[in-house]
PDB file of N, CA and C in Angstrom:
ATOM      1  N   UNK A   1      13.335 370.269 160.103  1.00  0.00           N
ATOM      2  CA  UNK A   1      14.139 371.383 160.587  1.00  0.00           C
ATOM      3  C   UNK A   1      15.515 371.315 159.929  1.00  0.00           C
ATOM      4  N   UNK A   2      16.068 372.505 159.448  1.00  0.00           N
ATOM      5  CA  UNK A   2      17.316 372.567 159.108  1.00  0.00           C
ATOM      6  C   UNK A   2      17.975 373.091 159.744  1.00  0.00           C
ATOM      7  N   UNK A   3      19.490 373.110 159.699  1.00  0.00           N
ATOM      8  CA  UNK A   3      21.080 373.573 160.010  1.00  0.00           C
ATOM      9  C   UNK A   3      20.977 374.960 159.203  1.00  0.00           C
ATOM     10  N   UNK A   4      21.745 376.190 159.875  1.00  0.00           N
ATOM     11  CA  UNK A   4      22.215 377.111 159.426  1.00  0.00           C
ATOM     12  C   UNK A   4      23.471 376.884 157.784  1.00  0.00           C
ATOM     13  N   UNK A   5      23.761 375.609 158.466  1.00  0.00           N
ATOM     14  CA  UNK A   5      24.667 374.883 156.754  1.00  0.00           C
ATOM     15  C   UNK A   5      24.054 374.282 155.949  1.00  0.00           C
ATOM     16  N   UNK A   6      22.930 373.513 156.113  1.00  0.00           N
ATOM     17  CA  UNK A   6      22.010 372.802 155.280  1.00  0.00           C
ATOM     18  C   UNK A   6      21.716 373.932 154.439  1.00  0.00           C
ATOM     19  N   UNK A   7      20.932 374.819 154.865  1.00  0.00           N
ATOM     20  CA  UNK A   7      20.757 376.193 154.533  1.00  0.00           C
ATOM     21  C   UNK A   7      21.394 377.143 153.576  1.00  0.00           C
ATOM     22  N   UNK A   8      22.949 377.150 154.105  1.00  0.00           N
ATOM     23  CA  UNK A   8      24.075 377.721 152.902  1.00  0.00           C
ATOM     24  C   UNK A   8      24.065 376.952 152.087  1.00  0.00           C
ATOM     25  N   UNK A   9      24.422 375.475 152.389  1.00  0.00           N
ATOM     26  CA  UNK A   9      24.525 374.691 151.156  1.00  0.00           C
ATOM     27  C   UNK A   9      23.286 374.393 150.113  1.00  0.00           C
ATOM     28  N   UNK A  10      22.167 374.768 150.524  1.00  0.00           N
ATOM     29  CA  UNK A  10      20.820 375.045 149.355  1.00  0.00           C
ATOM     30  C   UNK A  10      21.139 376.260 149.171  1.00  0.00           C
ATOM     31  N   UNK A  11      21.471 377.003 149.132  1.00  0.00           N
ATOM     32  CA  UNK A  11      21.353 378.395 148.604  1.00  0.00           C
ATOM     33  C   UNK A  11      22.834 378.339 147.222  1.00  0.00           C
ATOM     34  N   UNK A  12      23.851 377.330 147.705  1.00  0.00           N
ATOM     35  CA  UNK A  12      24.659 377.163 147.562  1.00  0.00           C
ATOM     36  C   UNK A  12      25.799 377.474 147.444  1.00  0.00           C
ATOM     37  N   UNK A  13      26.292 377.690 148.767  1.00  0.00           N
ATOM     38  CA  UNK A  13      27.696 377.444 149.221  1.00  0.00           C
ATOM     39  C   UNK A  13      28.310 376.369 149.501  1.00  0.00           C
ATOM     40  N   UNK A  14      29.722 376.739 148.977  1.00  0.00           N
ATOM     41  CA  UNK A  14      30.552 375.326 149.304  1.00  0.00           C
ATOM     42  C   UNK A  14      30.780 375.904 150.548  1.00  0.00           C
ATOM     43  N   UNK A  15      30.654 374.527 151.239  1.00  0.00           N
ATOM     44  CA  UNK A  15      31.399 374.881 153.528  1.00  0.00           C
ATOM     45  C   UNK A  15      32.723 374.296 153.181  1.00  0.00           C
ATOM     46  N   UNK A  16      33.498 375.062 153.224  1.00  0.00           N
ATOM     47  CA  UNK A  16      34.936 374.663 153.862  1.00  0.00           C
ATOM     48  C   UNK A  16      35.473 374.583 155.198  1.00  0.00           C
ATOM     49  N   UNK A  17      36.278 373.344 155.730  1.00  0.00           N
ATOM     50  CA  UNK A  17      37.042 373.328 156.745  1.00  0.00           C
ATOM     51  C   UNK A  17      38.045 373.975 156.570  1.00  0.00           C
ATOM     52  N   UNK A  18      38.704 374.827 157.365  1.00  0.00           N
ATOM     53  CA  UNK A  18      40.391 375.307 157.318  1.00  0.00           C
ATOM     54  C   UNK A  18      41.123 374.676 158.325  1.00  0.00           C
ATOM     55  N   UNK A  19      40.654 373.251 158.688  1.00  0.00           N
ATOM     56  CA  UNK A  19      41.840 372.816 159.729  1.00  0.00           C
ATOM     57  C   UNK A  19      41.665 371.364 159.434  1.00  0.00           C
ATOM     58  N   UNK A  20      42.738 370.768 159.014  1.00  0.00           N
ATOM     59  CA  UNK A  20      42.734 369.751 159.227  1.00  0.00           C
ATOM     60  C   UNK A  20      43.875 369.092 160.198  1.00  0.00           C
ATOM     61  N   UNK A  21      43.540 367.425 160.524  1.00  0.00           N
ATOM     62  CA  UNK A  21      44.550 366.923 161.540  1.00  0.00           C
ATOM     63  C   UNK A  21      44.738 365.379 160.821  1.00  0.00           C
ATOM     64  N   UNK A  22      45.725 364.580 161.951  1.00  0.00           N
ATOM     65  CA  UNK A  22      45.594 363.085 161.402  1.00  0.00           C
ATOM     66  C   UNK A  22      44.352 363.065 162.408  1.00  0.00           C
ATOM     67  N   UNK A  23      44.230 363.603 163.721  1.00  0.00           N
ATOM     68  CA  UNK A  23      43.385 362.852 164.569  1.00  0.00           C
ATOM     69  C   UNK A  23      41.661 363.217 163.269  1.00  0.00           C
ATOM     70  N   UNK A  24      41.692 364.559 163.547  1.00  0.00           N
ATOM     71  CA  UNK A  24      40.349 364.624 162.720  1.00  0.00           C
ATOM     72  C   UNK A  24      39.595 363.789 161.853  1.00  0.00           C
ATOM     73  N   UNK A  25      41.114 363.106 161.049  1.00  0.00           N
ATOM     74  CA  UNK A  25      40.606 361.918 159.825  1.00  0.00           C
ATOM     75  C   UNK A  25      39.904 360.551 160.954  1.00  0.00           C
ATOM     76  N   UNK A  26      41.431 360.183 161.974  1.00  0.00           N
ATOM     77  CA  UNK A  26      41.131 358.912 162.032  1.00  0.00           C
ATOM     78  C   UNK A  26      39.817 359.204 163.284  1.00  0.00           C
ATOM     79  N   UNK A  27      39.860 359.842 163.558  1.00  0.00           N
ATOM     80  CA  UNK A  27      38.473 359.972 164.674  1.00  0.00           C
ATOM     81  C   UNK A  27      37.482 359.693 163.910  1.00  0.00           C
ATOM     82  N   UNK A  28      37.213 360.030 162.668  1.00  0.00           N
ATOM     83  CA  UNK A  28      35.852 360.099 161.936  1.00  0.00           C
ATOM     84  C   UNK A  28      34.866 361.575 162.036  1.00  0.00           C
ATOM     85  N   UNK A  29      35.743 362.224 163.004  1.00  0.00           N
ATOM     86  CA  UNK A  29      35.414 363.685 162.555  1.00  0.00           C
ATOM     87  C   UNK A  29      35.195 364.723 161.373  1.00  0.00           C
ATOM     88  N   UNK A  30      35.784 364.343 160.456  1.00  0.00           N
ATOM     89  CA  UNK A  30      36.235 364.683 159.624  1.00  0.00           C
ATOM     90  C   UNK A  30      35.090 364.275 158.865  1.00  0.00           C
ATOM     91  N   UNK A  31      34.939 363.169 158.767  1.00  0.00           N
ATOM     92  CA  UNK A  31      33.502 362.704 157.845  1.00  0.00           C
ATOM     93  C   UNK A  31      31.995 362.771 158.563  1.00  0.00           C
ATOM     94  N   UNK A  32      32.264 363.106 160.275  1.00  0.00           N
ATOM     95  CA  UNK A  32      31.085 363.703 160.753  1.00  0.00           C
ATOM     96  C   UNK A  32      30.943 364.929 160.690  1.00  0.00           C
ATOM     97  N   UNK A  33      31.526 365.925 160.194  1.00  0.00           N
ATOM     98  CA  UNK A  33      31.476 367.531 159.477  1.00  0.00           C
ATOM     99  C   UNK A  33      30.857 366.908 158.269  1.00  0.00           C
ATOM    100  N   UNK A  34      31.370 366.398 157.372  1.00  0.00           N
ATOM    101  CA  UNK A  34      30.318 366.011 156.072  1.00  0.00           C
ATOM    102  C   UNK A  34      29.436 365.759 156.453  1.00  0.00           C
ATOM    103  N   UNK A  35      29.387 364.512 157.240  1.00  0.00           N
ATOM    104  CA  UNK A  35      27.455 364.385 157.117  1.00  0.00           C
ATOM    105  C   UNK A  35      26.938 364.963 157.938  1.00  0.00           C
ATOM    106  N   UNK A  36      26.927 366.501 158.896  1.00  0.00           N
ATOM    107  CA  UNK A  36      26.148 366.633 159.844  1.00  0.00           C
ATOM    108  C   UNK A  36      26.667 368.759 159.239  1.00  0.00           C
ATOM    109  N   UNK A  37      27.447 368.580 158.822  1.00  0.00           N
ATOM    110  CA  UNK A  37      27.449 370.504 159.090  1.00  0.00           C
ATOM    111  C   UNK A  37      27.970 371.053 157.254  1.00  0.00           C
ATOM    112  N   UNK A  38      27.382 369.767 156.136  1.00  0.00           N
ATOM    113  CA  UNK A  38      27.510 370.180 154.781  1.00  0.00           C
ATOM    114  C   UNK A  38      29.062 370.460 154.743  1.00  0.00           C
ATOM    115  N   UNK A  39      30.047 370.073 155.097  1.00  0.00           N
ATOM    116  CA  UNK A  39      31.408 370.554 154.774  1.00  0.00           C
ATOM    117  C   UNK A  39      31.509 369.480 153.233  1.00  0.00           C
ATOM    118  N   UNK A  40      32.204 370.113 152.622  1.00  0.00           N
ATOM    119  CA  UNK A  40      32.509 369.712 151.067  1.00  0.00           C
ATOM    120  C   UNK A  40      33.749 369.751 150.751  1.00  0.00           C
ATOM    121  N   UNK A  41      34.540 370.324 151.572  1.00  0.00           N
ATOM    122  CA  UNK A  41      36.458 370.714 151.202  1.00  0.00           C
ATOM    123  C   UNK A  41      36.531 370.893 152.342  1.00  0.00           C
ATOM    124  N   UNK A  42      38.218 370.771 152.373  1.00  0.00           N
ATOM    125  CA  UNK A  42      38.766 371.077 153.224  1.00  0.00           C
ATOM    126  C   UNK A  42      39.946 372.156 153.181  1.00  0.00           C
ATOM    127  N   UNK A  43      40.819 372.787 153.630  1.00  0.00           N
ATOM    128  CA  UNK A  43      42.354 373.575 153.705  1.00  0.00           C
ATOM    129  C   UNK A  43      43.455 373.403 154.805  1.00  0.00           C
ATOM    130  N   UNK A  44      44.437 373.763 154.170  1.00  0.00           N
ATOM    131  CA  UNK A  44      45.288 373.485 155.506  1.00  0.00           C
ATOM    132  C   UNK A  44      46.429 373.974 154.868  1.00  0.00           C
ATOM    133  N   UNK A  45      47.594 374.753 155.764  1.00  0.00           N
ATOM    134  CA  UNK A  45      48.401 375.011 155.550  1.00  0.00           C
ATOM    135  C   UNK A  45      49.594 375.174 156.666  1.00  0.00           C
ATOM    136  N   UNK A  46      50.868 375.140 156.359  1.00  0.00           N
ATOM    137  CA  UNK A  46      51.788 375.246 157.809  1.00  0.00           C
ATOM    138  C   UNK A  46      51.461 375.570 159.117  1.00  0.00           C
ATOM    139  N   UNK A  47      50.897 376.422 159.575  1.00  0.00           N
ATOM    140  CA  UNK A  47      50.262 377.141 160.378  1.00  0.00           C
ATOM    141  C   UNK A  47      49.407 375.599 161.022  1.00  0.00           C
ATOM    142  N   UNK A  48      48.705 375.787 160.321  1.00  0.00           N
ATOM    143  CA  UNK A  48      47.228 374.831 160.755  1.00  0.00           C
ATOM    144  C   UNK A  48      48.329 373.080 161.460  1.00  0.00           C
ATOM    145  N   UNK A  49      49.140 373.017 160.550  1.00  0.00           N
ATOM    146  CA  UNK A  49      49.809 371.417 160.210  1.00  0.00           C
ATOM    147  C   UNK A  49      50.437 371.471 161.418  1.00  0.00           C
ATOM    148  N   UNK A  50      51.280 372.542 161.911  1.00  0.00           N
ATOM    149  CA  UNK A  50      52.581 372.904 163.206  1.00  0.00           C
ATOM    150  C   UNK A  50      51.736 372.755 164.534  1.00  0.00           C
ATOM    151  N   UNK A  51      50.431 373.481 164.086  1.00  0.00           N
ATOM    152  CA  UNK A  51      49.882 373.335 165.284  1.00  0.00           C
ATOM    153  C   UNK A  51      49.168 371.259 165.523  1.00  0.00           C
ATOM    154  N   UNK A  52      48.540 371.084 164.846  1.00  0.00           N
ATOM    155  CA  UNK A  52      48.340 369.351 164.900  1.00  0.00           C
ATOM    156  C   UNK A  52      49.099 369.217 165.233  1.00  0.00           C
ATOM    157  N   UNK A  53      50.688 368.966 164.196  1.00  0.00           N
ATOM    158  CA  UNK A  53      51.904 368.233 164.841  1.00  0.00           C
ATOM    159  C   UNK A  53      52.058 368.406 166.506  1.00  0.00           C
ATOM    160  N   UNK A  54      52.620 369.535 166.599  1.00  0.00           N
ATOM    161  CA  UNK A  54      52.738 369.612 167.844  1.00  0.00           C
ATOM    162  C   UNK A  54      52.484 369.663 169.221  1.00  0.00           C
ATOM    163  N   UNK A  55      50.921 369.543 168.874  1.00  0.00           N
ATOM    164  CA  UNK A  55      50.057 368.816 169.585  1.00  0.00           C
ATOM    165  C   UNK A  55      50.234 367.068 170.007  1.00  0.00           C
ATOM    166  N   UNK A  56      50.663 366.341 168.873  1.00  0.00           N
ATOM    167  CA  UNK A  56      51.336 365.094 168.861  1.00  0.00           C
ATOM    168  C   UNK A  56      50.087 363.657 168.651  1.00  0.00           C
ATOM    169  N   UNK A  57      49.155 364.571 168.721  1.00  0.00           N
ATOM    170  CA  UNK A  57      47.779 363.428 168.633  1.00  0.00           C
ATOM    171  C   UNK A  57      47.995 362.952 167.619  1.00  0.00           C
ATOM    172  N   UNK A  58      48.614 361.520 167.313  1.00  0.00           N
ATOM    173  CA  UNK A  58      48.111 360.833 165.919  1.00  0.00           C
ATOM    174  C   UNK A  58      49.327 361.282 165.232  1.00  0.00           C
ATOM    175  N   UNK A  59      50.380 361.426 165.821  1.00  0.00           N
ATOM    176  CA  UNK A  59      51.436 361.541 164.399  1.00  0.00           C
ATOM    177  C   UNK A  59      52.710 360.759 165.131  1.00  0.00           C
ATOM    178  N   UNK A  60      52.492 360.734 166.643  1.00  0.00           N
ATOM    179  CA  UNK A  60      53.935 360.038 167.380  1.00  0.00           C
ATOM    180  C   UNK A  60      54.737 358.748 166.587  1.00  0.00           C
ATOM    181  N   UNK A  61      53.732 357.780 165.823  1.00  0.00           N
ATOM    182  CA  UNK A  61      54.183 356.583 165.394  1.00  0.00           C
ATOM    183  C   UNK A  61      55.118 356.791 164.076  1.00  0.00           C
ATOM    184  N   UNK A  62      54.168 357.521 163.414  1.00  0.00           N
ATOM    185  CA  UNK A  62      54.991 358.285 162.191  1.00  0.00           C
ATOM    186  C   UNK A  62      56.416 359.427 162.603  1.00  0.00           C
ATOM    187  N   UNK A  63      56.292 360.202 163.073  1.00  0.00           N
ATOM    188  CA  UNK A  63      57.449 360.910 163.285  1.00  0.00           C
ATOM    189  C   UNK A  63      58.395 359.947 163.909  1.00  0.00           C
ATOM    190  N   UNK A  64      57.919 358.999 164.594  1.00  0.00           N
ATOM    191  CA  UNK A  64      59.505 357.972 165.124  1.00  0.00           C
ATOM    192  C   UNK A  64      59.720 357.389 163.915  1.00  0.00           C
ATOM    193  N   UNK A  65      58.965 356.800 163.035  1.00  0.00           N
ATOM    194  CA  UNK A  65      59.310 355.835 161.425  1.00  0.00           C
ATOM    195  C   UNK A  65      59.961 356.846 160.983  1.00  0.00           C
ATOM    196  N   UNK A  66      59.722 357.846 160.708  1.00  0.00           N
ATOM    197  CA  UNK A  66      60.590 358.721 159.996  1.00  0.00           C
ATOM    198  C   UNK A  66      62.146 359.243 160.920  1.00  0.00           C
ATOM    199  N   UNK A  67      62.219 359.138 162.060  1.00  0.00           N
ATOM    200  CA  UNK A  67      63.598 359.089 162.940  1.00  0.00           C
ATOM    201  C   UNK A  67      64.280 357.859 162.541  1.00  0.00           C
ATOM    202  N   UNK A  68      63.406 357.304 162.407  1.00  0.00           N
ATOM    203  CA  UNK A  68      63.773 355.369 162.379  1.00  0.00           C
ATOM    204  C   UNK A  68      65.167 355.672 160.886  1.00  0.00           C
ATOM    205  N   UNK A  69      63.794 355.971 160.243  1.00  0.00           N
ATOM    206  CA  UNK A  69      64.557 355.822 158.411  1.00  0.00           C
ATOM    207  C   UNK A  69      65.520 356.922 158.528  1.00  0.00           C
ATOM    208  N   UNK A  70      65.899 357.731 159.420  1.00  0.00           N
ATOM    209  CA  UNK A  70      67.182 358.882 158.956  1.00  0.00           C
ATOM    210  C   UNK A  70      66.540 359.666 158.397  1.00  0.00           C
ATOM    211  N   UNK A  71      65.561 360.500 158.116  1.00  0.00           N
ATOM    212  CA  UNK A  71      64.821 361.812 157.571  1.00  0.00           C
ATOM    213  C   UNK A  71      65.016 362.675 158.435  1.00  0.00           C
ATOM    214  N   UNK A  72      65.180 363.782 157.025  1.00  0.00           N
ATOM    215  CA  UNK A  72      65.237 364.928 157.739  1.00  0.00           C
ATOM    216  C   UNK A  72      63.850 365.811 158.047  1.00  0.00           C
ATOM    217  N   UNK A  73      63.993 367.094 158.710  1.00  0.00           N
ATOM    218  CA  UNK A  73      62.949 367.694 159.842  1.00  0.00           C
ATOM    219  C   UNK A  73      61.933 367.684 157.974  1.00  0.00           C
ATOM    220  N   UNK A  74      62.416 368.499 157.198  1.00  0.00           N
ATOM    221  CA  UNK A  74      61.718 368.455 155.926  1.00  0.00           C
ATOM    222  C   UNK A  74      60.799 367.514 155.020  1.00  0.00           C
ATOM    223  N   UNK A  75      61.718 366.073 155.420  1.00  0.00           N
ATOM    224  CA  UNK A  75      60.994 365.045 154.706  1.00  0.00           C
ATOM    225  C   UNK A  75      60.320 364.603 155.461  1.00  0.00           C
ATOM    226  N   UNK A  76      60.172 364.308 156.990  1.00  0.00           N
ATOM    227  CA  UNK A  76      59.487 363.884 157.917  1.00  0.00           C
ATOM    228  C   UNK A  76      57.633 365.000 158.129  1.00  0.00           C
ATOM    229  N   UNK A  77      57.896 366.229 157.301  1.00  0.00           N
ATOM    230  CA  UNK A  77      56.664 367.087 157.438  1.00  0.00           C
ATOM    231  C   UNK A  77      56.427 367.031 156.077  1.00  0.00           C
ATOM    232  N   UNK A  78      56.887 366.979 154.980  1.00  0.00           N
ATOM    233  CA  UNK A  78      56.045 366.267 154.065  1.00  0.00           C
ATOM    234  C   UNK A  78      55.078 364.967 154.268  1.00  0.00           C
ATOM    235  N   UNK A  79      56.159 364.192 154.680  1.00  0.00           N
ATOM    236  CA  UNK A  79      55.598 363.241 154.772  1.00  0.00           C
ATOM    237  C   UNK A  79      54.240 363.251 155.514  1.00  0.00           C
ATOM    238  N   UNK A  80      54.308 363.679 156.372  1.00  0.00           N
ATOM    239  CA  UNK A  80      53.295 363.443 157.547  1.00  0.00           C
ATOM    240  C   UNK A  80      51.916 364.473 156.723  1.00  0.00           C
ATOM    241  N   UNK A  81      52.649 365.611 156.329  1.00  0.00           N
ATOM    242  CA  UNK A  81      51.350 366.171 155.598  1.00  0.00           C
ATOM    243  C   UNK A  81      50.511 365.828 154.063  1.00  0.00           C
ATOM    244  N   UNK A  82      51.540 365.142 153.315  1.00  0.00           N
ATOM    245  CA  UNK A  82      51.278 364.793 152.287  1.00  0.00           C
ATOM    246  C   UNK A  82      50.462 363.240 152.659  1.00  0.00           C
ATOM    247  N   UNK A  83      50.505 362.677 153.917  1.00  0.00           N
ATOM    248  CA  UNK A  83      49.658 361.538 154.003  1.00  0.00           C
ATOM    249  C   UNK A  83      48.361 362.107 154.567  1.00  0.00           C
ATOM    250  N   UNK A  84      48.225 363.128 155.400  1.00  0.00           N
ATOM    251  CA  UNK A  84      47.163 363.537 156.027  1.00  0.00           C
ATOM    252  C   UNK A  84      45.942 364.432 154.587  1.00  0.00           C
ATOM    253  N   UNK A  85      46.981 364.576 154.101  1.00  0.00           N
ATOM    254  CA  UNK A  85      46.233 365.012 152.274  1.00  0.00           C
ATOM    255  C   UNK A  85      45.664 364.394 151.668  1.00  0.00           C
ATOM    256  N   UNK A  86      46.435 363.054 151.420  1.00  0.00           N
ATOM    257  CA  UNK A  86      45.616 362.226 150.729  1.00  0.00           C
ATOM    258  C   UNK A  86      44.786 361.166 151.417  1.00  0.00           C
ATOM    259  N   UNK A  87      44.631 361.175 152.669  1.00  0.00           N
ATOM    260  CA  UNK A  87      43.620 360.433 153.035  1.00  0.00           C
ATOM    261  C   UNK A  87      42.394 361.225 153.542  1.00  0.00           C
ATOM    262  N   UNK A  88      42.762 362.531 153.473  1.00  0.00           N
ATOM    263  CA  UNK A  88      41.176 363.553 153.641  1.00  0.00           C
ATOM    264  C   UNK A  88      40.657 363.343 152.218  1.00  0.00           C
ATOM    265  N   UNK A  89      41.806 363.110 150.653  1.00  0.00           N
ATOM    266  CA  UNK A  89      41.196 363.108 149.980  1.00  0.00           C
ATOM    267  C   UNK A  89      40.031 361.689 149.374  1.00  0.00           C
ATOM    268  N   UNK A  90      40.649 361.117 149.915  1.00  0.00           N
ATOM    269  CA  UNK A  90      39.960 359.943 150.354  1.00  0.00           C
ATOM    270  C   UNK A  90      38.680 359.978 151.047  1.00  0.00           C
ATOM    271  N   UNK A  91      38.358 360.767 151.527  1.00  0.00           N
ATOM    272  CA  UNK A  91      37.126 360.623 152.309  1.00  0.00           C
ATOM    273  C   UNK A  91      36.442 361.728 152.023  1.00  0.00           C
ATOM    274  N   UNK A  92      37.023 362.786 151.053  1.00  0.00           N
ATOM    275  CA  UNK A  92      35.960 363.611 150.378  1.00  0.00           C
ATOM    276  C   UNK A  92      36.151 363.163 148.717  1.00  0.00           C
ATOM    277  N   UNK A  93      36.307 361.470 148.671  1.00  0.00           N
ATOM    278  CA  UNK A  93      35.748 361.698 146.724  1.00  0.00           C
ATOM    279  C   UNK A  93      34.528 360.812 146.152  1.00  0.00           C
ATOM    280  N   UNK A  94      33.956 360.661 147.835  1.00  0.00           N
ATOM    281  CA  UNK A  94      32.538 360.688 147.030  1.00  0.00           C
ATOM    282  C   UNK A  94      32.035 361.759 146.460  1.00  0.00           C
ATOM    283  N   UNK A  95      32.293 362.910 147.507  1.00  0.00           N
ATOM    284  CA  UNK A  95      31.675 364.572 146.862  1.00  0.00           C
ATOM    285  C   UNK A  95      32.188 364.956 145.643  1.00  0.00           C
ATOM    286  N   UNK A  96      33.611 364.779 145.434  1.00  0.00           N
ATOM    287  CA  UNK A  96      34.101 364.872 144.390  1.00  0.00           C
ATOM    288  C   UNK A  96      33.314 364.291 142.864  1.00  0.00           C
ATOM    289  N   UNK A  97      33.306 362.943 143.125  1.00  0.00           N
ATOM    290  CA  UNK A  97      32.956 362.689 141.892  1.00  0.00           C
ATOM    291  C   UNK A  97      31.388 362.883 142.099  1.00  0.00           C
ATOM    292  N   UNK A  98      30.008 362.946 142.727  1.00  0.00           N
ATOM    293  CA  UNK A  98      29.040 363.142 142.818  1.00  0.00           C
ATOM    294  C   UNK A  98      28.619 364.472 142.359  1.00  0.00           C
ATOM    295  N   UNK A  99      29.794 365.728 142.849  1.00  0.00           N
ATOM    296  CA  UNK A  99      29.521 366.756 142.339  1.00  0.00           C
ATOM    297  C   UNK A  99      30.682 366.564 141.028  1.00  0.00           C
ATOM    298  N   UNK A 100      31.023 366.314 140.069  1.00  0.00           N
ATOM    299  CA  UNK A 100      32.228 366.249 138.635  1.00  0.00           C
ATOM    300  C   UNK A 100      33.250 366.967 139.063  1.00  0.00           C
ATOM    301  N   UNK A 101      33.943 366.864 140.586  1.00  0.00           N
ATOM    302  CA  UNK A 101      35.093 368.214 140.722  1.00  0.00           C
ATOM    303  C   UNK A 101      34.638 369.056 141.201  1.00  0.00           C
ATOM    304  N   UNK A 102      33.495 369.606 141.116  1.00  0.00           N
ATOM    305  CA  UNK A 102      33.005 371.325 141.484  1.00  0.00           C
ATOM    306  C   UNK A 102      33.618 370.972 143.160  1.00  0.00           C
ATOM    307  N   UNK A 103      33.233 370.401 144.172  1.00  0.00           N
ATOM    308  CA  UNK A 103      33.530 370.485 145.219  1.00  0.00           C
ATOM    309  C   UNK A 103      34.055 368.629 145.325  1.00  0.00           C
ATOM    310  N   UNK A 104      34.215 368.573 146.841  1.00  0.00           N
ATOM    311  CA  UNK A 104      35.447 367.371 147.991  1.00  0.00           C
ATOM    312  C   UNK A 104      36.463 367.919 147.415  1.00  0.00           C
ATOM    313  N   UNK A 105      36.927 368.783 147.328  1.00  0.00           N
ATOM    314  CA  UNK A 105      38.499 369.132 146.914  1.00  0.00           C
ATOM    315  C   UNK A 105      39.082 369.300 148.547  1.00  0.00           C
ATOM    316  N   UNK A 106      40.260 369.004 148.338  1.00  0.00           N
ATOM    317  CA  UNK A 106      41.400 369.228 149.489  1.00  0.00           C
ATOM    318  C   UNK A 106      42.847 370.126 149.309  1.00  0.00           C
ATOM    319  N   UNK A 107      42.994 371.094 149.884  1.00  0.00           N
ATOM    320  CA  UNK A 107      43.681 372.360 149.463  1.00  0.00           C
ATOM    321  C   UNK A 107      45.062 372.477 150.482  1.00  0.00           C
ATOM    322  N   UNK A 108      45.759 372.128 149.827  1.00  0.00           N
ATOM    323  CA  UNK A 108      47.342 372.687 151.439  1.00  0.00           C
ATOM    324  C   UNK A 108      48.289 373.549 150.465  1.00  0.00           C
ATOM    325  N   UNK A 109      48.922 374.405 150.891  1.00  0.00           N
ATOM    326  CA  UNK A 109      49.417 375.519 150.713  1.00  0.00           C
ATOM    327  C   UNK A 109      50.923 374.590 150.399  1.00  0.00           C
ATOM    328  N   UNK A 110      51.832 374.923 149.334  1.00  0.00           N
ATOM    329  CA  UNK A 110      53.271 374.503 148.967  1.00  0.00           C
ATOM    330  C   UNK A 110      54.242 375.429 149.180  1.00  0.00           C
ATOM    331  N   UNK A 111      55.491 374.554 149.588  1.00  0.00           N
ATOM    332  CA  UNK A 111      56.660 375.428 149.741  1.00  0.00           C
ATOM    333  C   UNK A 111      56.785 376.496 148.306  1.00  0.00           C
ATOM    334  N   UNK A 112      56.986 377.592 148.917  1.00  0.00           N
ATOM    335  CA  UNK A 112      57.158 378.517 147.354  1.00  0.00           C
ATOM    336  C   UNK A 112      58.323 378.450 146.952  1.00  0.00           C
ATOM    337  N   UNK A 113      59.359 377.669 147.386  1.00  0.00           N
ATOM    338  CA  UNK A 113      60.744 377.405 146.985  1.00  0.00           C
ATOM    339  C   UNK A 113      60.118 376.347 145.733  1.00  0.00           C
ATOM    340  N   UNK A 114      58.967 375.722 145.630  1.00  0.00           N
ATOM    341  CA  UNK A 114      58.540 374.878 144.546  1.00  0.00           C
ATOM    342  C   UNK A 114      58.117 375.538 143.063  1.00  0.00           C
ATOM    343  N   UNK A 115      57.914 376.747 143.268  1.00  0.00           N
ATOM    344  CA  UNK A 115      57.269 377.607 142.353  1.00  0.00           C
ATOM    345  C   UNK A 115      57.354 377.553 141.428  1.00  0.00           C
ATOM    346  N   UNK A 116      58.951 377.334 140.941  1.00  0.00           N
ATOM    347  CA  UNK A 116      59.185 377.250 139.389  1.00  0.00           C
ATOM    348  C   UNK A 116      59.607 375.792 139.307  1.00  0.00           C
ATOM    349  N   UNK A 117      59.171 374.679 139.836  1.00  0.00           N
ATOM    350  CA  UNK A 117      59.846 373.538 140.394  1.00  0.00           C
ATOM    351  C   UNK A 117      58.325 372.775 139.221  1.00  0.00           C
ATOM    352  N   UNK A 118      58.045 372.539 137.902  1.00  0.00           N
ATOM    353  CA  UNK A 118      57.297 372.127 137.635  1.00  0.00           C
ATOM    354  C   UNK A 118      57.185 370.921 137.495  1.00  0.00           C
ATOM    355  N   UNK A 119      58.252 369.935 137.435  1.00  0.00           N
ATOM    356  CA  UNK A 119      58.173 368.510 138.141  1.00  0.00           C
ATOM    357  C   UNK A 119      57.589 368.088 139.720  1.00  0.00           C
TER     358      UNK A 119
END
């Protein structure tokens, strides 16, 4: 018997998540969507991130380290999102390299004040 996603993904669609969290990663949620509902990527953007944060699951220790060190509201949400980035990417590069790139990609939306910022 198959999944309605098993399904897309033979026909072949990539399943994307559009939400990611820290809890999602460290729960193992995140990698039980891979192995149980074909997810292959993920997205996330302000919206998605404000709402996690402020929820507070899984980021309290970090947002005090970052009070700790004197950061500001800016570097403290990089931070927190640019780690929650690379450890989803972490746990989608088996897909990555299994599929050469085509899919495990991980997608978050950038300040557009970066735009012409090519460093």
């Amino acid at each position: 018997m198959t999944t309605p996603t098993a399904d897309l993904s033979a026909a072949g669609v990539s399943i994307w998540l559009d939400d990611l969290s820290r809890q999602r990663i460290t729960t193992g949620n995140l990698q039980e969507l891979i192995d149980t509902r074909n997810v292959v990527g993920v997205t996330t953007n302000p919206t998605i991130f404000q709402g996690a944060i402020s929820a507070g699951i899984g980021y309290e220790e970090a947002i005090d380290a970052q009070r700790a060190a004197g950061a500001t509201a800016d570097e403290t949400i990089f931070s927190l999102t640019t780690t929650d980035v690379r450890d989803a990417c972490d746990i989608f590069r088996p897909i990555f390299d299994a599929t050469n790139g085509v899919d495990g990609r991980v997608s978050i939306e950038v300040d557009p004040r970066l735009a012409h910022d090519a460093d």
